[in-house]
Protein backbone atom coordinates (compact mmCIF):
# COMPACT_ATOMS: atom_id res chain seq x y z
CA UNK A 1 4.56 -12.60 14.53
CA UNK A 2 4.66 -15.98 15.92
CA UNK A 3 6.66 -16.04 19.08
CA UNK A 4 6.25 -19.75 20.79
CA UNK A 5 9.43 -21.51 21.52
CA UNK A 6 11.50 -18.10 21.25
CA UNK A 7 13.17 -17.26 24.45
CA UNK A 8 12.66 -14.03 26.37
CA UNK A 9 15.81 -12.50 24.67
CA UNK A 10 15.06 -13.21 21.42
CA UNK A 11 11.93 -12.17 21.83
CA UNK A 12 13.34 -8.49 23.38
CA UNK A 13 15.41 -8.18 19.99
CA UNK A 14 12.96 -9.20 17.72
CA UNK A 15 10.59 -6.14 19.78
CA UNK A 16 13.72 -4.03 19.71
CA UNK A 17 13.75 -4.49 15.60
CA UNK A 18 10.09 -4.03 15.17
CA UNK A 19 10.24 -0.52 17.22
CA UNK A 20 13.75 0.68 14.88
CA UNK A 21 11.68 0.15 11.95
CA UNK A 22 8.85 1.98 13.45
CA UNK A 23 10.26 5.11 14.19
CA UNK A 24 12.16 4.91 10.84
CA UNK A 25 9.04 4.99 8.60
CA UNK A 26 7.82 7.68 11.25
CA UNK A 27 4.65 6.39 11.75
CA UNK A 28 3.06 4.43 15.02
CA UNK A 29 1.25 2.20 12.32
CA UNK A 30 2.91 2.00 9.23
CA UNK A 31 1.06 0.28 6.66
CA UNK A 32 1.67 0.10 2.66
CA UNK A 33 -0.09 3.03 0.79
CA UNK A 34 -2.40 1.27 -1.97
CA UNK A 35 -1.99 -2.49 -0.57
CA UNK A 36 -2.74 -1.52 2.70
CA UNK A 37 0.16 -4.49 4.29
CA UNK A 38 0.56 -3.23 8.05
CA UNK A 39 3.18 -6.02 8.49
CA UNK A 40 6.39 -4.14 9.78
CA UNK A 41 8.56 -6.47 8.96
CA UNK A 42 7.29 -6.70 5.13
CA UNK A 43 7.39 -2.74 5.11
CA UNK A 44 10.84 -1.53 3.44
CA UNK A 45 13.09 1.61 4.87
CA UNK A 46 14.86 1.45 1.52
CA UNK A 47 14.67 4.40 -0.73
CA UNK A 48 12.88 3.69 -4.00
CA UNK A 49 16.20 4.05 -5.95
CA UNK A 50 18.39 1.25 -4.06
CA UNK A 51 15.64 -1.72 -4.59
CA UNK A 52 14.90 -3.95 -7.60
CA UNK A 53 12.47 -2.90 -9.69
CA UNK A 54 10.36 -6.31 -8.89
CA UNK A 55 9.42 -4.66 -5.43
CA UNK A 56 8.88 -1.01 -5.70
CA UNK A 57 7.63 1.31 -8.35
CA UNK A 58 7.03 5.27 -8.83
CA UNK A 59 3.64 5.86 -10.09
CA UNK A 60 3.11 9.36 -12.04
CA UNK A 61 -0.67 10.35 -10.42
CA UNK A 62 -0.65 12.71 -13.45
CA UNK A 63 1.44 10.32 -15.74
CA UNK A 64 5.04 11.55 -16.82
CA UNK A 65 3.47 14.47 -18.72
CA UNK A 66 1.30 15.78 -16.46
CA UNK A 67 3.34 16.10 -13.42
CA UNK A 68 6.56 15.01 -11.48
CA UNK A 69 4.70 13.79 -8.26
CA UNK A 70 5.12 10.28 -7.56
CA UNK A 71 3.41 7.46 -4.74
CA UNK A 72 5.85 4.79 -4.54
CA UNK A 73 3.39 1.24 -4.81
CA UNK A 74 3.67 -2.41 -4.75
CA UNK A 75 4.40 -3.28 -8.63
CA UNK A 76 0.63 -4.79 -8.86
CA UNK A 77 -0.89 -1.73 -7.53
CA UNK A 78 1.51 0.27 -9.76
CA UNK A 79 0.53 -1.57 -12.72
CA UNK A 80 -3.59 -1.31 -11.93
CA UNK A 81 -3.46 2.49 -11.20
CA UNK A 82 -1.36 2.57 -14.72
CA UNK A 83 -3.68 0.79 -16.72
CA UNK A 84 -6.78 2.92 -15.28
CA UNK A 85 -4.51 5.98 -16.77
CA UNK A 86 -5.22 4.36 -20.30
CA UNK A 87 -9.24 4.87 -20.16
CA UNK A 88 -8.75 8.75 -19.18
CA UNK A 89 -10.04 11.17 -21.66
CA UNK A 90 -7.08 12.12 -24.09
CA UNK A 91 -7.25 15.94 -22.21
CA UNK A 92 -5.86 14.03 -19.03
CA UNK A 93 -3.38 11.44 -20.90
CA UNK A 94 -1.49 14.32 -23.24
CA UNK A 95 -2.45 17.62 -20.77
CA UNK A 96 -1.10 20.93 -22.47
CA UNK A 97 -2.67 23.38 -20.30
CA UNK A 98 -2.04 24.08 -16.40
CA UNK A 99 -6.05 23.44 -15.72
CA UNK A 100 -5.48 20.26 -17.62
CA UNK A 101 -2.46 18.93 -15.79
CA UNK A 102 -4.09 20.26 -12.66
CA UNK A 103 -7.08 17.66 -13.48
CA UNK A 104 -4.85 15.20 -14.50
CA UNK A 105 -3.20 15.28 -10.97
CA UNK A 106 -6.67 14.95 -9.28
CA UNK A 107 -7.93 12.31 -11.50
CA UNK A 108 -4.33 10.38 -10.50
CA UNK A 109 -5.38 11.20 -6.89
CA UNK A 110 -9.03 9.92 -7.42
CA UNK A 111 -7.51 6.66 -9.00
CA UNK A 112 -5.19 6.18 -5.87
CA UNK A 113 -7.96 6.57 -3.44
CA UNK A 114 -10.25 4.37 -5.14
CA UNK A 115 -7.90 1.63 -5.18
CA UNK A 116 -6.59 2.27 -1.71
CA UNK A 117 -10.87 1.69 -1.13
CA UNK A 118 -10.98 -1.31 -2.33
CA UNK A 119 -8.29 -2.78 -0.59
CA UNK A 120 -9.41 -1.36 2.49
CA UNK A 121 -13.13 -3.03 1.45
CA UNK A 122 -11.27 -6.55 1.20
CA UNK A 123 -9.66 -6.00 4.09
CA UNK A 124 -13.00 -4.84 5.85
CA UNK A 125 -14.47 -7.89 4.77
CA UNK A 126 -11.92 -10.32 5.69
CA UNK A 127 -12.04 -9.39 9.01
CA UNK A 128 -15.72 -9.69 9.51
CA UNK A 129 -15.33 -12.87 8.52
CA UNK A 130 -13.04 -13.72 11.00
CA UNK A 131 -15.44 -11.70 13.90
CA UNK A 132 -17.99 -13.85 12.56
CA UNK A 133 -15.45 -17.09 12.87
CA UNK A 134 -14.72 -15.91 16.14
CA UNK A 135 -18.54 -15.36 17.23
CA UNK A 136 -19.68 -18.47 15.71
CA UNK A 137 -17.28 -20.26 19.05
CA UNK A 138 -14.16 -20.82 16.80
CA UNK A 139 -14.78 -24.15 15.29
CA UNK A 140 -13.29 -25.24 12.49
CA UNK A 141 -10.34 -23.52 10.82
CA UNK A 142 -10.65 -19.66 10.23
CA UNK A 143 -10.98 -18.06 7.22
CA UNK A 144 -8.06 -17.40 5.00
């Protein structure tokens, strides 16, 4: 949040903004489920039903027919978690038993977490860099 050449006030509202949002998403560090974006101002307060479909999806963790629960993801993470659902075993795509649906919920939920990993793991590893950058006396541009 860049704030040189804002005044004082503007500054204040901008602050005053940041902390509305906050306590809306009821969290003292919101960040996006599966991509993991901790930008407040790129985090939406919007329910899932008044946005365009380009932002938000609902993701099935057990796919339609194996359960109503939902995450609401980016449309990229949305569309990786999906395609995953494609190599399950055909007992988890089609359940028609509770045990099966029940398994087809956890495999949605191991699915989630391993992609929520490995955006965590990129982020882990952009910020060494930047340590590194920042160890190394600053020189040069940092890392993007």
């Amino acid at each position: 949040m860049p704030t040189l050449g804002l005044d004082y006030e503007k500054t204040q509202r901008r602050a005053r903004r940041r902390e509305a949002k906050r306590q809306h998403l009821g969290s003292p560090a919101p960040r996006g489920l599966s991509c993991g974006s901790f930008e407040i101002e790129a985090l939406t307060t919007a329910p899932i039903s008044a946005l365009p479909r380009r932002l938000l999806e609902q993701h099935h963790l057990a796919k339609r027919s194996g359960s109503d629960f939902t995450v609401t993801l980016c449309r990229n993470c949305h569309g990786i978690l999906t395609d995953w659902q494609e190599d399950w075993d055909h007992r988890l795509r089609a359940p028609e038993t509770p045990l099966e649906r029940l398994a087809a919920l956890l495999q949605g939920e191991v699915d989630w977490l391993l992609q929520l990993a490995r955006k965590m793991t990129d982020l882990a590893v952009h910020l060494q860099q930047r340590v590194r950058w920042l160890l190394g006396g600053m020189t040069g541009p940092p890392p993007v």
